[in-house]
PDB file of N, CA and C in Angstrom:
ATOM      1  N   UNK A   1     249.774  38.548  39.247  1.00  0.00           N
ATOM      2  CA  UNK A   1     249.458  37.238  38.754  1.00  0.00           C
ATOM      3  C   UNK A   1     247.953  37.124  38.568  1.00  0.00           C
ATOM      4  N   UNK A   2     247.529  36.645  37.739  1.00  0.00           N
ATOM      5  CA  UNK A   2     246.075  36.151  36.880  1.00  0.00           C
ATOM      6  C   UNK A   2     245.301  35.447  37.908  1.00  0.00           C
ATOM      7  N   UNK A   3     244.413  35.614  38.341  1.00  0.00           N
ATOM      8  CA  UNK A   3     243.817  34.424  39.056  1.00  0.00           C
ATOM      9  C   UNK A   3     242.619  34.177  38.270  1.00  0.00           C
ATOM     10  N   UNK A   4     241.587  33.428  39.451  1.00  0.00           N
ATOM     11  CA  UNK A   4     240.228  32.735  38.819  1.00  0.00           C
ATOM     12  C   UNK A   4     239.530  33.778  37.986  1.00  0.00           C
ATOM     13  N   UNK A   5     239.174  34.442  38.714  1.00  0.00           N
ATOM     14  CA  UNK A   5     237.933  36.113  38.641  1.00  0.00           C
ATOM     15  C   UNK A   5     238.185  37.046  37.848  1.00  0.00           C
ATOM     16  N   UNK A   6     240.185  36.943  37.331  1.00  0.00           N
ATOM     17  CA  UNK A   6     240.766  37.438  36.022  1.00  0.00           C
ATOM     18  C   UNK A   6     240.381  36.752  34.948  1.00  0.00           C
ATOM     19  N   UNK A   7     240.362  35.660  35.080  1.00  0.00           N
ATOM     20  CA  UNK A   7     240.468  34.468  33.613  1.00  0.00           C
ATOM     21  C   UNK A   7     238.639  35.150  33.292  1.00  0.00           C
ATOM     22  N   UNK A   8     237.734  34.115  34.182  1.00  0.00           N
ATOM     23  CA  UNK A   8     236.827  34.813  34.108  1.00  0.00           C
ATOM     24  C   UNK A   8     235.853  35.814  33.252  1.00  0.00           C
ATOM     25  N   UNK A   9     236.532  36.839  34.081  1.00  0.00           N
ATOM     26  CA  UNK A   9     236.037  38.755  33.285  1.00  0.00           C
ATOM     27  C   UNK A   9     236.456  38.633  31.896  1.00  0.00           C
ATOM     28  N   UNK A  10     237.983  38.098  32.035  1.00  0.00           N
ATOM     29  CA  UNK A  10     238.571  37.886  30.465  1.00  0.00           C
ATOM     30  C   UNK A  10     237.470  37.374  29.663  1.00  0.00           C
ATOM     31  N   UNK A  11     237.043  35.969  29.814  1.00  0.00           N
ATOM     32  CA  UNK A  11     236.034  34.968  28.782  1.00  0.00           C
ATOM     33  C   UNK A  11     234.609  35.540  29.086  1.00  0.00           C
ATOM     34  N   UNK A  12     234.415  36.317  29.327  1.00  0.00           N
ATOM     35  CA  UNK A  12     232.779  36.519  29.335  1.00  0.00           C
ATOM     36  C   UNK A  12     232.447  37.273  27.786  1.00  0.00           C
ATOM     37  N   UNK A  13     233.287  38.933  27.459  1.00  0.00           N
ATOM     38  CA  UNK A  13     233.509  39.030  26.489  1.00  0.00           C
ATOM     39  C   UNK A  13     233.982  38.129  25.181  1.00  0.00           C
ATOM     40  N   UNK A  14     234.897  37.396  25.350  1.00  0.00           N
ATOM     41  CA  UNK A  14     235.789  36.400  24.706  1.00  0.00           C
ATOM     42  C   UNK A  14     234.437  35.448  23.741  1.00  0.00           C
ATOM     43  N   UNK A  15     233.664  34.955  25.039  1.00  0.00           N
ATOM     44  CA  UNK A  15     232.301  34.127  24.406  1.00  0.00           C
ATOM     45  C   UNK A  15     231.229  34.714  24.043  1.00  0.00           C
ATOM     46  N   UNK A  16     231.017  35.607  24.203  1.00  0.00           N
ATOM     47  CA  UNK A  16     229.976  36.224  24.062  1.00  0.00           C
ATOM     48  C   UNK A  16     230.280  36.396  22.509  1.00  0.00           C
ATOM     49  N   UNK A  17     231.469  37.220  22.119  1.00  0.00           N
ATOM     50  CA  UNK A  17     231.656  37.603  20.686  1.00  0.00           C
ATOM     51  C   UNK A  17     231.792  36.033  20.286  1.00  0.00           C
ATOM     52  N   UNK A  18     232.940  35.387  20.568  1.00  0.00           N
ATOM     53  CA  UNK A  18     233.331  34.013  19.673  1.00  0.00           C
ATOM     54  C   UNK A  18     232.379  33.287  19.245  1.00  0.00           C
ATOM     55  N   UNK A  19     231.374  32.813  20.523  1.00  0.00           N
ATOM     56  CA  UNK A  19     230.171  32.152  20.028  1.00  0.00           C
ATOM     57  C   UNK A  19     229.413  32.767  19.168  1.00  0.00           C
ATOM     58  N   UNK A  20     229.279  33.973  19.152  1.00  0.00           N
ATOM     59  CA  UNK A  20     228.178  34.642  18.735  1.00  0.00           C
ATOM     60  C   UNK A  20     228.778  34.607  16.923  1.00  0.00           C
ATOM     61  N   UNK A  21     230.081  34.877  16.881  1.00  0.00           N
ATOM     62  CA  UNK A  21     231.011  34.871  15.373  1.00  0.00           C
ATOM     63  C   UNK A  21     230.603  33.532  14.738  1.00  0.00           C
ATOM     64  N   UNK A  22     230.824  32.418  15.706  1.00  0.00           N
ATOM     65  CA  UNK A  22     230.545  31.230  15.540  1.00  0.00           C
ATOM     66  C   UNK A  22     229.411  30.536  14.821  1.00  0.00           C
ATOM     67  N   UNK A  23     228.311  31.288  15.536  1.00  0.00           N
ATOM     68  CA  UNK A  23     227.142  30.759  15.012  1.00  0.00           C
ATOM     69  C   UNK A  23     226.572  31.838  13.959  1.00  0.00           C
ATOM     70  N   UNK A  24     226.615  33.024  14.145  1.00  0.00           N
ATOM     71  CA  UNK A  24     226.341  33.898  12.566  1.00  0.00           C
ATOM     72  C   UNK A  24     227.064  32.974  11.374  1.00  0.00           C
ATOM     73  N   UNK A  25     228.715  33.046  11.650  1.00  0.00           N
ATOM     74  CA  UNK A  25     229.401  31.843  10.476  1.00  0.00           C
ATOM     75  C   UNK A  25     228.106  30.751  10.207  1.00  0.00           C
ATOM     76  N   UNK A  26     227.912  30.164  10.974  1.00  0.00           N
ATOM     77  CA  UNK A  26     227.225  28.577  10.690  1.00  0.00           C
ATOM     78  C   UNK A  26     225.834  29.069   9.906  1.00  0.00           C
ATOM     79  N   UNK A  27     225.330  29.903  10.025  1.00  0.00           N
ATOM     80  CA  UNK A  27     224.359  30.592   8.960  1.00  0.00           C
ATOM     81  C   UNK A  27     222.980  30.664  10.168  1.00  0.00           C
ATOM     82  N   UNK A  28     223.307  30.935  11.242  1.00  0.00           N
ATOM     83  CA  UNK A  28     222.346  31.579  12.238  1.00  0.00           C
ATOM     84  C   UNK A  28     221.802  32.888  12.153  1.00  0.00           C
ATOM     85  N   UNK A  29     220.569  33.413  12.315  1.00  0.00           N
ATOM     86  CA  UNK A  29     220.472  35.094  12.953  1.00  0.00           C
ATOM     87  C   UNK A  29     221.063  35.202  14.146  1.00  0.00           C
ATOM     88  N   UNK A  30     221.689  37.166  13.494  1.00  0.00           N
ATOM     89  CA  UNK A  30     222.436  37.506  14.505  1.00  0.00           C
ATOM     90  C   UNK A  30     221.560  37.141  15.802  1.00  0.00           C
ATOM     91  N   UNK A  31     220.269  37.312  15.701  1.00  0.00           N
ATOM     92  CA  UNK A  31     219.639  37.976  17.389  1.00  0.00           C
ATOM     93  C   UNK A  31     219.642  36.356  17.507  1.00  0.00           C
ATOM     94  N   UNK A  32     219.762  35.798  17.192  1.00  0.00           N
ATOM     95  CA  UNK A  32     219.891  34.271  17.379  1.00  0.00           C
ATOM     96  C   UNK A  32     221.052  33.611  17.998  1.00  0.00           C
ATOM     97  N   UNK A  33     221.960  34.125  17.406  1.00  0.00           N
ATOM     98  CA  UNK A  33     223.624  33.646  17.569  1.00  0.00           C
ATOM     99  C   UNK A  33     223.792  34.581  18.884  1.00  0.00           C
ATOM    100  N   UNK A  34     223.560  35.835  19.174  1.00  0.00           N
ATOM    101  CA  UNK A  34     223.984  36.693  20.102  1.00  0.00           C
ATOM    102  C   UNK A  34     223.085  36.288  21.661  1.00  0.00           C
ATOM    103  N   UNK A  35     221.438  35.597  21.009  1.00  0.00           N
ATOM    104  CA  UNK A  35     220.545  35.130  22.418  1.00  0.00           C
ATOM    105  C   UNK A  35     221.767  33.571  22.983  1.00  0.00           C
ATOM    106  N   UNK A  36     221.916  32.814  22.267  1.00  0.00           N
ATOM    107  CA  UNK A  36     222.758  31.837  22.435  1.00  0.00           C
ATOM    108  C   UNK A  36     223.984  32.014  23.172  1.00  0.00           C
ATOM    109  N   UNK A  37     225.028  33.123  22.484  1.00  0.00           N
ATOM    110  CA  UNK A  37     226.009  32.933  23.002  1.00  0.00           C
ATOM    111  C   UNK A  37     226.033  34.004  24.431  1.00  0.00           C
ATOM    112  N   UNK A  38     224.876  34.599  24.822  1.00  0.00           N
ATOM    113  CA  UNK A  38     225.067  35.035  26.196  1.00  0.00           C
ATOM    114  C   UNK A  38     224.583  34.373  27.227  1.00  0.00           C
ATOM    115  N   UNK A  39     224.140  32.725  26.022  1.00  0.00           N
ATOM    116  CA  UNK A  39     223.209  31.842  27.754  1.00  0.00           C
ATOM    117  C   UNK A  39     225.056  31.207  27.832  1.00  0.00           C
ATOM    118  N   UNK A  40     226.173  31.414  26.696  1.00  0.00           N
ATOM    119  CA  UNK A  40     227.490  30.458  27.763  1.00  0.00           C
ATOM    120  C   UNK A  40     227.758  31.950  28.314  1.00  0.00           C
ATOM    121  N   UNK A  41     227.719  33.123  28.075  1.00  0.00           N
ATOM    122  CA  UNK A  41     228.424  34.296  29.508  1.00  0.00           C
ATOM    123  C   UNK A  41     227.366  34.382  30.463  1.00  0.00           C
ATOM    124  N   UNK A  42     226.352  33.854  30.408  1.00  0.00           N
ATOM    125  CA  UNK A  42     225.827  34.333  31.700  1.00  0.00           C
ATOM    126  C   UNK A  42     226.762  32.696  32.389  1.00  0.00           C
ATOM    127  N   UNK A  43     226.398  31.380  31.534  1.00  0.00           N
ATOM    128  CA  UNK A  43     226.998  30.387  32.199  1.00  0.00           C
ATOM    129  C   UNK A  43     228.379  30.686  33.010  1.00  0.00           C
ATOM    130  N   UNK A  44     229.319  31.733  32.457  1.00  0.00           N
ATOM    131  CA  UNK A  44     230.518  31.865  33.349  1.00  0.00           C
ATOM    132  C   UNK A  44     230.022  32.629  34.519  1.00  0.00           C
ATOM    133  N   UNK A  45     229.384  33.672  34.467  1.00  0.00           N
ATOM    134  CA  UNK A  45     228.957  33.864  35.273  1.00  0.00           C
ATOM    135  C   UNK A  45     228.392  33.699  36.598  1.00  0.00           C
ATOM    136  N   UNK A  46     227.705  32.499  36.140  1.00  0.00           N
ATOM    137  CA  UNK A  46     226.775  32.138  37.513  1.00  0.00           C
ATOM    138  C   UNK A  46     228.085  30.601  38.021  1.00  0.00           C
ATOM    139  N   UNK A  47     228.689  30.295  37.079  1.00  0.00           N
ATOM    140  CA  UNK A  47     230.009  29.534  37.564  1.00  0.00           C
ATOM    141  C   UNK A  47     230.818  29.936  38.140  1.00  0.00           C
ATOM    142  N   UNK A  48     231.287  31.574  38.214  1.00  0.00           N
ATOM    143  CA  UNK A  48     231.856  32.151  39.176  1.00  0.00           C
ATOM    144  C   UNK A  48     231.353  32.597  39.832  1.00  0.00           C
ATOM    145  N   UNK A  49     229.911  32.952  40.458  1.00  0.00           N
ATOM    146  CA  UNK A  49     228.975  32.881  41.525  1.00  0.00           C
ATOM    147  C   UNK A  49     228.720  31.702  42.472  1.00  0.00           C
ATOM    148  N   UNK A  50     228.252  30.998  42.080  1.00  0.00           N
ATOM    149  CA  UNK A  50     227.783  29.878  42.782  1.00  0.00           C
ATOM    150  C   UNK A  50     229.096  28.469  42.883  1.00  0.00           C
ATOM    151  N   UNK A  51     229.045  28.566  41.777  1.00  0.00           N
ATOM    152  CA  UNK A  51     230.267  27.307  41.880  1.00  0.00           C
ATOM    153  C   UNK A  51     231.429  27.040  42.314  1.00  0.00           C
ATOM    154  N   UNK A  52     232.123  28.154  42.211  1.00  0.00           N
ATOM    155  CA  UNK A  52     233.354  28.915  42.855  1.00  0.00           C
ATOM    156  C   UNK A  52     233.137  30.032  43.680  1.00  0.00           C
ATOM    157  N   UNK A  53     232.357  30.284  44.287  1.00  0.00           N
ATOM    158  CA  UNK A  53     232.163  31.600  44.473  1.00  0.00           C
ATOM    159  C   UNK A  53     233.391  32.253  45.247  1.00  0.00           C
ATOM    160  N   UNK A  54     233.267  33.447  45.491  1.00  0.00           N
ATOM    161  CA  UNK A  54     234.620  33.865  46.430  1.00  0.00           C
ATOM    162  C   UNK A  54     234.247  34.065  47.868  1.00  0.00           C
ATOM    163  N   UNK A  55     234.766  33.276  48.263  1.00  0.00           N
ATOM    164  CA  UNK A  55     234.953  33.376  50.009  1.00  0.00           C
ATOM    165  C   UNK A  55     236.187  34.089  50.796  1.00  0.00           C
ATOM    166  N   UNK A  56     235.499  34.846  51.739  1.00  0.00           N
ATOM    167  CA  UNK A  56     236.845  35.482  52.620  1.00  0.00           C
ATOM    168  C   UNK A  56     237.714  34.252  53.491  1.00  0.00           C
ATOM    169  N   UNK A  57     238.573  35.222  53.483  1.00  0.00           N
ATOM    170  CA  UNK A  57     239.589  33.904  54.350  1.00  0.00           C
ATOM    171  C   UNK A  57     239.032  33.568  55.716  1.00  0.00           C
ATOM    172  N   UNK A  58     238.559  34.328  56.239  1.00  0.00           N
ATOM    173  CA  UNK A  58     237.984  34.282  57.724  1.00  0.00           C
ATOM    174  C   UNK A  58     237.560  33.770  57.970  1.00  0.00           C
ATOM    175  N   UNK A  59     236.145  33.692  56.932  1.00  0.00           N
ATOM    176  CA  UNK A  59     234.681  32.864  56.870  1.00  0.00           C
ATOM    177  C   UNK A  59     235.105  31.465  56.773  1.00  0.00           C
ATOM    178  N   UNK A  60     235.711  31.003  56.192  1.00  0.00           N
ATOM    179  CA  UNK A  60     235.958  29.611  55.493  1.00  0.00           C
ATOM    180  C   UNK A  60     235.891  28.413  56.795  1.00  0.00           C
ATOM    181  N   UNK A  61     236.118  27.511  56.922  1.00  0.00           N
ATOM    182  CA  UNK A  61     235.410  26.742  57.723  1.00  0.00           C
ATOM    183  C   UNK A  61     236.703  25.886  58.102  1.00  0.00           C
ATOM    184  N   UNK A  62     237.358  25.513  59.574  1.00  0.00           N
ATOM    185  CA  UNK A  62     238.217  25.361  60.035  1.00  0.00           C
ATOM    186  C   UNK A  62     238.776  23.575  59.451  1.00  0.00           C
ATOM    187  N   UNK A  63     240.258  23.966  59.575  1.00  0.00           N
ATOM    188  CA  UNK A  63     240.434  22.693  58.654  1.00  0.00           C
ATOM    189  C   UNK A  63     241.184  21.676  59.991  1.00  0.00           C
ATOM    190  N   UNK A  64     241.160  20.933  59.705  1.00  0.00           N
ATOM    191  CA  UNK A  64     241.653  19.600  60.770  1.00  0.00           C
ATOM    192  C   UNK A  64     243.265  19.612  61.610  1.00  0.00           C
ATOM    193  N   UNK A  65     243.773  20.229  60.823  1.00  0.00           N
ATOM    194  CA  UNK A  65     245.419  20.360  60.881  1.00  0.00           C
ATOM    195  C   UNK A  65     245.442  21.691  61.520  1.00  0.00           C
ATOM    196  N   UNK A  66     244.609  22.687  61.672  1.00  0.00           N
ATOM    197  CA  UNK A  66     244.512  24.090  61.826  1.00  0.00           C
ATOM    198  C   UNK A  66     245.143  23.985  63.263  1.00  0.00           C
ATOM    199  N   UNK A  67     245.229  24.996  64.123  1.00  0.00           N
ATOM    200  CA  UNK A  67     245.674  25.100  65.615  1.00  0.00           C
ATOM    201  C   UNK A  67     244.655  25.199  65.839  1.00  0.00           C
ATOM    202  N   UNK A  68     243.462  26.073  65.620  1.00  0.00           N
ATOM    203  CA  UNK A  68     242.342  26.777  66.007  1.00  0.00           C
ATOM    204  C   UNK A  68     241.141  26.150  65.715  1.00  0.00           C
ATOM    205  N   UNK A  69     241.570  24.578  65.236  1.00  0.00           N
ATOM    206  CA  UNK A  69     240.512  23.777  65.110  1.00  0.00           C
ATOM    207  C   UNK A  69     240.412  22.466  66.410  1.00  0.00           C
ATOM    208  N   UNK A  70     238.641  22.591  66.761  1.00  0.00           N
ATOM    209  CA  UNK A  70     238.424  22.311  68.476  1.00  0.00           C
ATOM    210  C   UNK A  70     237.802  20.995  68.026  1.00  0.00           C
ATOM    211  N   UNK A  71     238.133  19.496  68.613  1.00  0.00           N
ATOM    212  CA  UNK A  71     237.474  18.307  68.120  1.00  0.00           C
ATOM    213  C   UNK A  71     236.008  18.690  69.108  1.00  0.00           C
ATOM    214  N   UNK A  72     234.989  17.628  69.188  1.00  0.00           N
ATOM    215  CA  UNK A  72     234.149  18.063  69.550  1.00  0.00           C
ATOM    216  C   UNK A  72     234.051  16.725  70.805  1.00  0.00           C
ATOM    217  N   UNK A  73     234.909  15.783  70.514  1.00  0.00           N
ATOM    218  CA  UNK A  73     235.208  14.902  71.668  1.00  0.00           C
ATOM    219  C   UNK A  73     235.471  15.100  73.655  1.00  0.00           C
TER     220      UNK A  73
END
């Protein structure tokens, strides 16, 4: 099954060309259309870095309902 980090990898290529098709069409230079459309893949990028980033299960931070979560009362 597909997850986040699949979709992702998928659209980095995906935008990089589309935008870049996109804006050559609209009557851009290539080195123009191609500087553009890698500021949206780096944007997926640093959206699956920072924004989502991937966390281990371990690390993650204890939830309320958990057994193994201690009130501080």
């Amino acid at each position: 099954m597909a997850r986040y980090y699949d979709y992702v990898l998928g659209m980095i290529p995906l935008a990089l060309g589309g935008v870049a098709a996109a804006l050559m069409g609209a009557g851009l230079a290539v080195t123009t259309a191609i500087t553009v459309a890698s500021v949206f893949a780096v944007g997926l990028i640093g959206h699956a870095m920072f924004v989502n980033g991937p966390v281990d299960a371990d690390t993650e931070a204890p939830v309320a309902g958990d057994e193994s979560f201690q009130s501080a009362d």
